[in-house]
N, C-alpha and C. Protein backbone atom coordinates (compact mmCIF):
# COMPACT_ATOMS: atom_id res chain seq x y z
N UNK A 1 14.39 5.66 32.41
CA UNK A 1 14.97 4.38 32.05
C UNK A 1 14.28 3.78 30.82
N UNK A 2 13.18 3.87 30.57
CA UNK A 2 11.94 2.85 29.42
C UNK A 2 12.61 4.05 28.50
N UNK A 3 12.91 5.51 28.75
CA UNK A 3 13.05 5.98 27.27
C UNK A 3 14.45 5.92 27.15
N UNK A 4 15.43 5.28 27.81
CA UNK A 4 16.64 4.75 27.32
C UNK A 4 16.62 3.88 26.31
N UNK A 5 15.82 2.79 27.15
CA UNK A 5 15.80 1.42 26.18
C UNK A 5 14.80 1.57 25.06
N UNK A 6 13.93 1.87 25.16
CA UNK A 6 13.50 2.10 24.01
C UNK A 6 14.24 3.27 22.94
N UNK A 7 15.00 3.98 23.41
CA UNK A 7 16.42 5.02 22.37
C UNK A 7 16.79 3.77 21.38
N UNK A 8 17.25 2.29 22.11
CA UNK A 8 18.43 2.07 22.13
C UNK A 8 18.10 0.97 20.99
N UNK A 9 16.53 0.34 21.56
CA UNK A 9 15.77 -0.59 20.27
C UNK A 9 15.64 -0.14 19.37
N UNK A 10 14.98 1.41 19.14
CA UNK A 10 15.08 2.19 17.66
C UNK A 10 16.33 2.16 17.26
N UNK A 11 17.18 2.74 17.91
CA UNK A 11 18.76 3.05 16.93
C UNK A 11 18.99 1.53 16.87
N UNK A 12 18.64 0.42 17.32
CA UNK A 12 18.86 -1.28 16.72
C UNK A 12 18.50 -1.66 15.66
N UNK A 13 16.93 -1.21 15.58
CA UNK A 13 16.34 -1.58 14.39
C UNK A 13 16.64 -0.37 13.08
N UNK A 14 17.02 0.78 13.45
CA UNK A 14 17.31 1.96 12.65
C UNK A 14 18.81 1.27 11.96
N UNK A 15 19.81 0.66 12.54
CA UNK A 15 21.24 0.24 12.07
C UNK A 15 20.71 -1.22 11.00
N UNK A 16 20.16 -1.91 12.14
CA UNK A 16 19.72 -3.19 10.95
C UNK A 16 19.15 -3.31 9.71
N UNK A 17 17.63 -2.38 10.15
CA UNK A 17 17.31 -2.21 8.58
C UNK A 17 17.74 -1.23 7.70
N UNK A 18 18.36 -0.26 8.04
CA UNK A 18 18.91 0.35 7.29
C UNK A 18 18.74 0.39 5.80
N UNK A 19 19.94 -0.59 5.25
CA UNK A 19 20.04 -1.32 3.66
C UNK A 19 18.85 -1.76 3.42
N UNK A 20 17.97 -2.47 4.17
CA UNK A 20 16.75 -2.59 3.60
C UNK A 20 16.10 -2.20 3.21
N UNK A 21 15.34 -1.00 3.93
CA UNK A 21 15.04 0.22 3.10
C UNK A 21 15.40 1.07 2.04
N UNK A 22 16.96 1.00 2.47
CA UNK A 22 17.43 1.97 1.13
C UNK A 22 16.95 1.05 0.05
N UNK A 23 17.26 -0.11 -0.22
CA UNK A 23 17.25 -1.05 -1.17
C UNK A 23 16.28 -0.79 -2.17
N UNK A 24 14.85 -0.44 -0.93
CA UNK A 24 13.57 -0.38 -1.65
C UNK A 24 13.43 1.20 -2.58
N UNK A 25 14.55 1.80 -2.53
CA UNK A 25 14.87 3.05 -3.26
C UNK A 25 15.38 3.12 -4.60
N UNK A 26 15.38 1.52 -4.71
CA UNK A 26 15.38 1.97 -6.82
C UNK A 26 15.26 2.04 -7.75
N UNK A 27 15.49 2.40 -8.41
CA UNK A 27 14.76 3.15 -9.60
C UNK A 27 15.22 2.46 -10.56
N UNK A 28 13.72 2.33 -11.38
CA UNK A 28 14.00 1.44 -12.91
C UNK A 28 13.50 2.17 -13.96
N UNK A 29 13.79 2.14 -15.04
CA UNK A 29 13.38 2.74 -16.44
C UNK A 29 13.41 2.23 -17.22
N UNK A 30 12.29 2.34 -18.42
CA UNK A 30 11.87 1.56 -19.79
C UNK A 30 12.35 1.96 -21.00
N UNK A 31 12.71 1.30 -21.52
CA UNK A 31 13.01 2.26 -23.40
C UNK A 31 12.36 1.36 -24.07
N UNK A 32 10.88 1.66 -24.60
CA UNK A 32 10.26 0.65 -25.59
C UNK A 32 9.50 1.44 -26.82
N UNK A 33 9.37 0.32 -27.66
CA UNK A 33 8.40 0.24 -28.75
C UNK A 33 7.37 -0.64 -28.66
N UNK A 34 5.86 0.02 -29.72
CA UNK A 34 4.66 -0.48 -28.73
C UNK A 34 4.07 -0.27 -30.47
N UNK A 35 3.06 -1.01 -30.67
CA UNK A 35 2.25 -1.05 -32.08
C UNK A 35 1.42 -2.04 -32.42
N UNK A 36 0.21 -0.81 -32.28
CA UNK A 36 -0.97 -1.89 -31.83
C UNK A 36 -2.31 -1.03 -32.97
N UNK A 37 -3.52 -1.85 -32.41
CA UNK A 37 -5.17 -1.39 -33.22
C UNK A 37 -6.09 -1.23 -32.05
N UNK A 38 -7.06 -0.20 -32.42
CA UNK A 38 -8.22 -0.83 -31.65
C UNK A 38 -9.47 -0.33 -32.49
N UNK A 39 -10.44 -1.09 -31.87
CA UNK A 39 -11.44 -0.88 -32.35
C UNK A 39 -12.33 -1.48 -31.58
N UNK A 40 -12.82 -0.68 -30.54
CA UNK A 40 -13.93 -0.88 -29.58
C UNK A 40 -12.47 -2.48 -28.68
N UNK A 41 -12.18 -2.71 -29.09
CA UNK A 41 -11.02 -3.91 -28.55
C UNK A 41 -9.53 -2.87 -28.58
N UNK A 42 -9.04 -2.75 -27.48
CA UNK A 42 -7.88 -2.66 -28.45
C UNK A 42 -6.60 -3.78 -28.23
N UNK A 43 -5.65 -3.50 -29.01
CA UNK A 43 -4.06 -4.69 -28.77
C UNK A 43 -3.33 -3.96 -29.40
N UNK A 44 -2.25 -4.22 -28.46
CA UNK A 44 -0.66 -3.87 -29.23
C UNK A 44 0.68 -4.50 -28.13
N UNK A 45 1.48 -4.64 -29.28
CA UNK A 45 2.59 -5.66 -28.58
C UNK A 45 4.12 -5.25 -28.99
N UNK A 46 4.57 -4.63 -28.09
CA UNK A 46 6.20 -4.47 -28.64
C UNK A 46 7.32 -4.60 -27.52
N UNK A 47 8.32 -4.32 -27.47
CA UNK A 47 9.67 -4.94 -26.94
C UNK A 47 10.20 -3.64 -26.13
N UNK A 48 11.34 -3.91 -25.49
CA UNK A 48 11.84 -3.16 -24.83
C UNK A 48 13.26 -3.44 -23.46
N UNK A 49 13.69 -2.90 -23.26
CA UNK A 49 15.05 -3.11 -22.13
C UNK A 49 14.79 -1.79 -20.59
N UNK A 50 14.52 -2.46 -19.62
CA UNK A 50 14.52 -2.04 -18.16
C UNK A 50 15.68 -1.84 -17.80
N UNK A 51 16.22 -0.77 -17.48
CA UNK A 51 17.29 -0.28 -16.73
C UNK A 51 17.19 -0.35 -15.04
N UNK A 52 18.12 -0.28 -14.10
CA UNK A 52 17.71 -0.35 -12.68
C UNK A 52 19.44 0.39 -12.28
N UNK A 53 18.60 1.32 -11.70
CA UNK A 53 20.06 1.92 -10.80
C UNK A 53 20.98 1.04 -10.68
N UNK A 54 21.03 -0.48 -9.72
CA UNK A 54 21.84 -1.23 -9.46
C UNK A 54 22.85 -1.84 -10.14
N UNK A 55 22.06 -1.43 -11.73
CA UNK A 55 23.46 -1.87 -13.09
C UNK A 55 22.08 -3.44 -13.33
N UNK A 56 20.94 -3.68 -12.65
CA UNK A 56 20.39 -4.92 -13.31
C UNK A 56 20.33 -4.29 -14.36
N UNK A 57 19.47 -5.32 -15.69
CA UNK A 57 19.15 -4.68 -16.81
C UNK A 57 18.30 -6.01 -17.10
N UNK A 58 17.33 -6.08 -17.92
CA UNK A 58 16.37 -6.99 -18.24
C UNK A 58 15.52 -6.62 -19.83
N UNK A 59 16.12 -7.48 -21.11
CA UNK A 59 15.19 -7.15 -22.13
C UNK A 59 13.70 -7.52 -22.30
N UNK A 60 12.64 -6.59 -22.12
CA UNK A 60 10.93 -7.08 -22.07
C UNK A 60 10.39 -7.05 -23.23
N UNK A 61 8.94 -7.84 -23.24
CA UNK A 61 8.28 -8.15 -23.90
C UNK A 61 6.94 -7.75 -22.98
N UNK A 62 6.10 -6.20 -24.08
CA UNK A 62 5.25 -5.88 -23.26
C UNK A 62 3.58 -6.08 -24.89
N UNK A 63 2.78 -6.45 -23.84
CA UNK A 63 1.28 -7.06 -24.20
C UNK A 63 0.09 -5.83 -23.70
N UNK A 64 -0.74 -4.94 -24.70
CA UNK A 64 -1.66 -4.36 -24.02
C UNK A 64 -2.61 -4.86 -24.52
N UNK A 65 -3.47 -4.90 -23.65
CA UNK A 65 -5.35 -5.74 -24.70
C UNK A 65 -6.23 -4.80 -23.33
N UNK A 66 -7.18 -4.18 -23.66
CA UNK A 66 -8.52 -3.96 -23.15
C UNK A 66 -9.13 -3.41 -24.10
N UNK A 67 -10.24 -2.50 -24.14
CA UNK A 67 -11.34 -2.24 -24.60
C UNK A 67 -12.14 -0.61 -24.10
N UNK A 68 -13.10 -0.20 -25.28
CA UNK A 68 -13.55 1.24 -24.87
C UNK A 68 -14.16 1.04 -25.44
N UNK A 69 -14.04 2.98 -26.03
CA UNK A 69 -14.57 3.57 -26.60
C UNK A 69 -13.52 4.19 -27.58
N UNK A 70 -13.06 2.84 -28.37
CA UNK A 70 -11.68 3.21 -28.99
C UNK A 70 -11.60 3.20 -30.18
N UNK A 71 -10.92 3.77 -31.46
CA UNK A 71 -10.34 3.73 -32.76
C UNK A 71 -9.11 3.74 -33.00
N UNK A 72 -8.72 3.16 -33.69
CA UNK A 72 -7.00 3.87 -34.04
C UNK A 72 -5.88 2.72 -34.47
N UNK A 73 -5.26 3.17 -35.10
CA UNK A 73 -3.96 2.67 -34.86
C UNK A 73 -2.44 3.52 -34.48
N UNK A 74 -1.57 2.88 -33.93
CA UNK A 74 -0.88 3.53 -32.96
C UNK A 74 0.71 2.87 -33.31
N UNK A 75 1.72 3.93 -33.87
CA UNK A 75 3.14 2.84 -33.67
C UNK A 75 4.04 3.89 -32.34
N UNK A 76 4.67 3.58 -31.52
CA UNK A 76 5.10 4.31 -30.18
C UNK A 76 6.77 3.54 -30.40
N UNK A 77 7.77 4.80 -30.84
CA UNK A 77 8.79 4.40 -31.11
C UNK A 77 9.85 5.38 -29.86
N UNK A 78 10.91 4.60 -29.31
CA UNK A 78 11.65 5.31 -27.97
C UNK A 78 10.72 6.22 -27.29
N UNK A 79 9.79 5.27 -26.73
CA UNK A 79 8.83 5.53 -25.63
C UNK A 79 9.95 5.27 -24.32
N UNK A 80 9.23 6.33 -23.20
CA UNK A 80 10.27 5.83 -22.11
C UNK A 80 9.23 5.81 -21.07
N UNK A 81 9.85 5.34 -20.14
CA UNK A 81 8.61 5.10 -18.58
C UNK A 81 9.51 4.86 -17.68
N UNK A 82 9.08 5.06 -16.54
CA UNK A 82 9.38 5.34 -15.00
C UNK A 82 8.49 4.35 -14.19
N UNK A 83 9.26 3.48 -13.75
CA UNK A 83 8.56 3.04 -12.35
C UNK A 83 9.14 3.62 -10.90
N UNK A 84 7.88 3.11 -10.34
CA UNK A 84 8.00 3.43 -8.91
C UNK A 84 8.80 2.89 -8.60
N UNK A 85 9.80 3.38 -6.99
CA UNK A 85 10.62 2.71 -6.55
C UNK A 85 10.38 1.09 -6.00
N UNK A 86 11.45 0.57 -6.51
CA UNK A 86 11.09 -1.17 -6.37
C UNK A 86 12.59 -1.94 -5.46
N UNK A 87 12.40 -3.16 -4.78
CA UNK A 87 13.38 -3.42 -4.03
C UNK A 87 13.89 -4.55 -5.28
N UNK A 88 13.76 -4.74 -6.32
CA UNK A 88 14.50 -5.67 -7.55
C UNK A 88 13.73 -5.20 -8.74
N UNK A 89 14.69 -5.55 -9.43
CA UNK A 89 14.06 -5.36 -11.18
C UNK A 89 12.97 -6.74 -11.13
N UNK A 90 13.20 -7.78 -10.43
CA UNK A 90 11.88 -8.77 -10.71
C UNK A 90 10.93 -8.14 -9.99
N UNK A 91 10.46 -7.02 -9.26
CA UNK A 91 9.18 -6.66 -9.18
C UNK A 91 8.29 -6.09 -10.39
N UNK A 92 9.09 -5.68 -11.39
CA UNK A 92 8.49 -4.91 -12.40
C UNK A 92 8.07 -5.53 -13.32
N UNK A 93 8.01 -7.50 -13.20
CA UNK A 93 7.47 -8.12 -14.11
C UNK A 93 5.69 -8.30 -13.32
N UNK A 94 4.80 -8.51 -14.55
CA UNK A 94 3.44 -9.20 -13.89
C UNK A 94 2.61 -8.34 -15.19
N UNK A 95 1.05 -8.37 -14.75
CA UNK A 95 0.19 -7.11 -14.97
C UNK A 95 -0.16 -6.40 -14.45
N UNK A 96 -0.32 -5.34 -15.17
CA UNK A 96 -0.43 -3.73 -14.87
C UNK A 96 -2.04 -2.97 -15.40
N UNK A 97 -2.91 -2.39 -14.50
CA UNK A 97 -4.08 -1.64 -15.31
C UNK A 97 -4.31 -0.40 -15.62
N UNK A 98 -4.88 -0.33 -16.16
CA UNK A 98 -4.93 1.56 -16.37
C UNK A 98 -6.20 2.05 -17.48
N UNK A 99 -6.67 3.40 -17.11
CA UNK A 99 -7.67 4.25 -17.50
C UNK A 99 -6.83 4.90 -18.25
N UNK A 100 -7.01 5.40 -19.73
CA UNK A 100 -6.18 6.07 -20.63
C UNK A 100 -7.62 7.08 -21.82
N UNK A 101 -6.76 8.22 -21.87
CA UNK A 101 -7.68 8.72 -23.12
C UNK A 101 -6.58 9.04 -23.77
N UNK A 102 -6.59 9.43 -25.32
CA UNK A 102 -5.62 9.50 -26.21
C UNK A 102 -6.19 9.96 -27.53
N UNK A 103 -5.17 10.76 -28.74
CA UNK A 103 -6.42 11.29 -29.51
C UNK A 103 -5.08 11.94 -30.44
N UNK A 104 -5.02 11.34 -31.57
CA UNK A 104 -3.74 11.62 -32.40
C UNK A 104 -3.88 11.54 -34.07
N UNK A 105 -3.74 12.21 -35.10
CA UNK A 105 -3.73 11.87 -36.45
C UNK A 105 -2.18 12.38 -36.99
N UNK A 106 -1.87 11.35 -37.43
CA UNK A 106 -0.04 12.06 -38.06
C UNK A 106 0.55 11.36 -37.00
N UNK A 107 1.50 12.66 -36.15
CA UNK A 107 2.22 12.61 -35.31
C UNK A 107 0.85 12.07 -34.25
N UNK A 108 1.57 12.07 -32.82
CA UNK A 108 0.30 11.68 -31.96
C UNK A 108 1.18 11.88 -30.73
N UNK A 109 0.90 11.97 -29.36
CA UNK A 109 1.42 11.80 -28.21
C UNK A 109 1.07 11.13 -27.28
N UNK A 110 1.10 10.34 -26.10
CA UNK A 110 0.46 9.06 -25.58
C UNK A 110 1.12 9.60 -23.99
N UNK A 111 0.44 9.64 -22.92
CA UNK A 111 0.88 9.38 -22.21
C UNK A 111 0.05 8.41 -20.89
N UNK A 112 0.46 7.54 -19.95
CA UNK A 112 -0.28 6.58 -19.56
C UNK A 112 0.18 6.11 -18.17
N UNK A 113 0.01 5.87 -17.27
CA UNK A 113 0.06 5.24 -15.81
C UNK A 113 -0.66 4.13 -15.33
N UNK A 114 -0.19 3.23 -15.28
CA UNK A 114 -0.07 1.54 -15.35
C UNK A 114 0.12 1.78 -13.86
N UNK A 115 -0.70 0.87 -12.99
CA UNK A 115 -0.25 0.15 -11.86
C UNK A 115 -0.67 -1.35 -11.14
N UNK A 116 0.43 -1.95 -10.46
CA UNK A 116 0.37 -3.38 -9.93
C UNK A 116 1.12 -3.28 -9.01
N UNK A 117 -0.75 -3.25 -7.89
CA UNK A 117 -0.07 -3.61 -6.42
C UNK A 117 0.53 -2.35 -6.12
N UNK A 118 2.03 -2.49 -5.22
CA UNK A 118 2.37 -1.08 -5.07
C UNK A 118 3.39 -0.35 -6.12
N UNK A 119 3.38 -0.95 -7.23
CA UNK A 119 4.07 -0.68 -8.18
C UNK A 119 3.70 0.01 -9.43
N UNK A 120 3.95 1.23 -9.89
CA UNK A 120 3.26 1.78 -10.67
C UNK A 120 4.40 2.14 -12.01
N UNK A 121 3.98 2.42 -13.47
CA UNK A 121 4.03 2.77 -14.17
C UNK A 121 4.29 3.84 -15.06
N UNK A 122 4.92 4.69 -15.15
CA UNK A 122 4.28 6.08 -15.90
C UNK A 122 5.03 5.65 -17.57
N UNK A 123 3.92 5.98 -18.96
CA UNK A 123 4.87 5.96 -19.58
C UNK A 123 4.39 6.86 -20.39
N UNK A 124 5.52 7.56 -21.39
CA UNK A 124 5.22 8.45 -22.21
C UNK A 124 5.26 8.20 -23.57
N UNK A 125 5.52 8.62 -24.64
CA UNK A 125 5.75 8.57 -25.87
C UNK A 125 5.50 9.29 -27.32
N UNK A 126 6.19 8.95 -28.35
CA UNK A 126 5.36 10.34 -29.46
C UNK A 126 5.71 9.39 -30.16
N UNK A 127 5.08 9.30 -31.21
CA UNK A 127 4.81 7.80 -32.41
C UNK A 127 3.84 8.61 -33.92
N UNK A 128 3.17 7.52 -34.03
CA UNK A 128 2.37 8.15 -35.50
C UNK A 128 1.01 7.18 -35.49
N UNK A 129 0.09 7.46 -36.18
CA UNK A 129 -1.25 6.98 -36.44
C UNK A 129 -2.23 7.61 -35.83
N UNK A 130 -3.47 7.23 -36.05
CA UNK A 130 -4.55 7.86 -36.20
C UNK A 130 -5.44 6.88 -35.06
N UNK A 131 -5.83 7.98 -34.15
CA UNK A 131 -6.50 7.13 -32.57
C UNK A 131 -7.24 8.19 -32.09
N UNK A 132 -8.13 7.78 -31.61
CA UNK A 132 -8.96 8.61 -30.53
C UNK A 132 -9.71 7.67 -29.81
N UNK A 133 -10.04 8.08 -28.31
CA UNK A 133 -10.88 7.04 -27.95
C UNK A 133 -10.88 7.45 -26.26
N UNK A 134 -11.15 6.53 -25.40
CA UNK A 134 -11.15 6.24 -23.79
C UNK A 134 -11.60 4.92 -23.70
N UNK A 135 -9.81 4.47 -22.92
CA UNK A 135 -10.51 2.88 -22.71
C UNK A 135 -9.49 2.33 -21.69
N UNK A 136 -9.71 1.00 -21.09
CA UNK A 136 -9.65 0.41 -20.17
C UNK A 136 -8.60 -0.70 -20.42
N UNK A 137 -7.65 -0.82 -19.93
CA UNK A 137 -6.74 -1.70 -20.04
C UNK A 137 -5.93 -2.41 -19.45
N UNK A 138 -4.83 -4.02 -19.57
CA UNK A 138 -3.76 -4.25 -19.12
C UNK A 138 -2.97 -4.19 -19.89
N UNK A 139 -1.87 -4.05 -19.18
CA UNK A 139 -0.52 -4.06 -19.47
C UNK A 139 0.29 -5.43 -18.94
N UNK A 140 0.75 -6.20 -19.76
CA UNK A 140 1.84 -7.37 -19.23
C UNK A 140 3.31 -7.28 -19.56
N UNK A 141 3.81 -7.11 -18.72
CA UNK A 141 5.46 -6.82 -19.15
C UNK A 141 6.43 -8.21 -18.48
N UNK A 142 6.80 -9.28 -19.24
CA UNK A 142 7.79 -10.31 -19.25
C UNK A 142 8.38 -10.27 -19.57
N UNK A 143 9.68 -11.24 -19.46
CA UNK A 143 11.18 -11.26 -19.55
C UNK A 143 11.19 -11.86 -21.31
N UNK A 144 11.93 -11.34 -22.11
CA UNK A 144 12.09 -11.40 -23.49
C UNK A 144 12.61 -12.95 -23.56
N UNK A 145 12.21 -13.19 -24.93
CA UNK A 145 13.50 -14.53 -24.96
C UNK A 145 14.49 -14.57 -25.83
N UNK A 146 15.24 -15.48 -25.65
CA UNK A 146 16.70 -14.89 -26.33
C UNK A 146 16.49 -14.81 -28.13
């Protein structure tokens, strides 16, 4: 009898939350540009549009500033990134941290993993300038303005 009812509470809560869970299944993606300096500091600041399975869409404004053991300058043109699955495109606003090494003259390649909370980051890119280094950083990604 207890493993009836208890069948019957799972398949309750299995029907209810259902959508809820799925919800928390989707997937967002970045298309940005990024162009920045460092020098023992680094910064760079460029723009970009979040895609989300659901058809949201959101144009950003992304901010990196930390510090190393850094040189360079860096321009990162149709960079793309992947976040983790999120239950809204407003989870993917806030700051983000990350450990990065990188090391480019001419052409250059960048790749990097940002995370906040349970929300993570991956981004890639191929750009131009002259960088080498290991350093420590945030990432802030906000809603653009018109």
């Amino acid at each position: 009898m207890k493993t009836v009812s208890l069948a019957i509470v799972l398949a309750t809560v299995a029907v209810i939350s259902g959508p809820v869970f799925a919800a928390a299944d989707m997937q967002c993606r970045l298309q940005f540009n990024l162009k920045g300096w460092s020098a023992f500091y680094k910064t760079a600041e460029g723009s970009g549009v979040v895609t989300c399975a659901n058809g949201a869409r959101a144009r950003v404004r992304l901010r990196v500033k930390g510090g190393g053991l850094s040189v360079g300058t860096t321009t990162i043109d149709n960079g793309q990134g992947t976040f983790s699955r999120v239950y809204s495109i407003n989870e993917i606003f806030g700051d983000y941290i990350a450990a990065e090494a990188h090391a480019g003259a001419g052409n250059s390649a960048q790749a990097a993993v940002y995370t906040r909370g349970e929300v993570s980051l991956a981004l890639t890119g191929k750009g131009r300038g002259v960088n080498v280094g290991i350093d420590f950083g945030k990432l802030s990604i906000t809603r653009a303005g018109n």
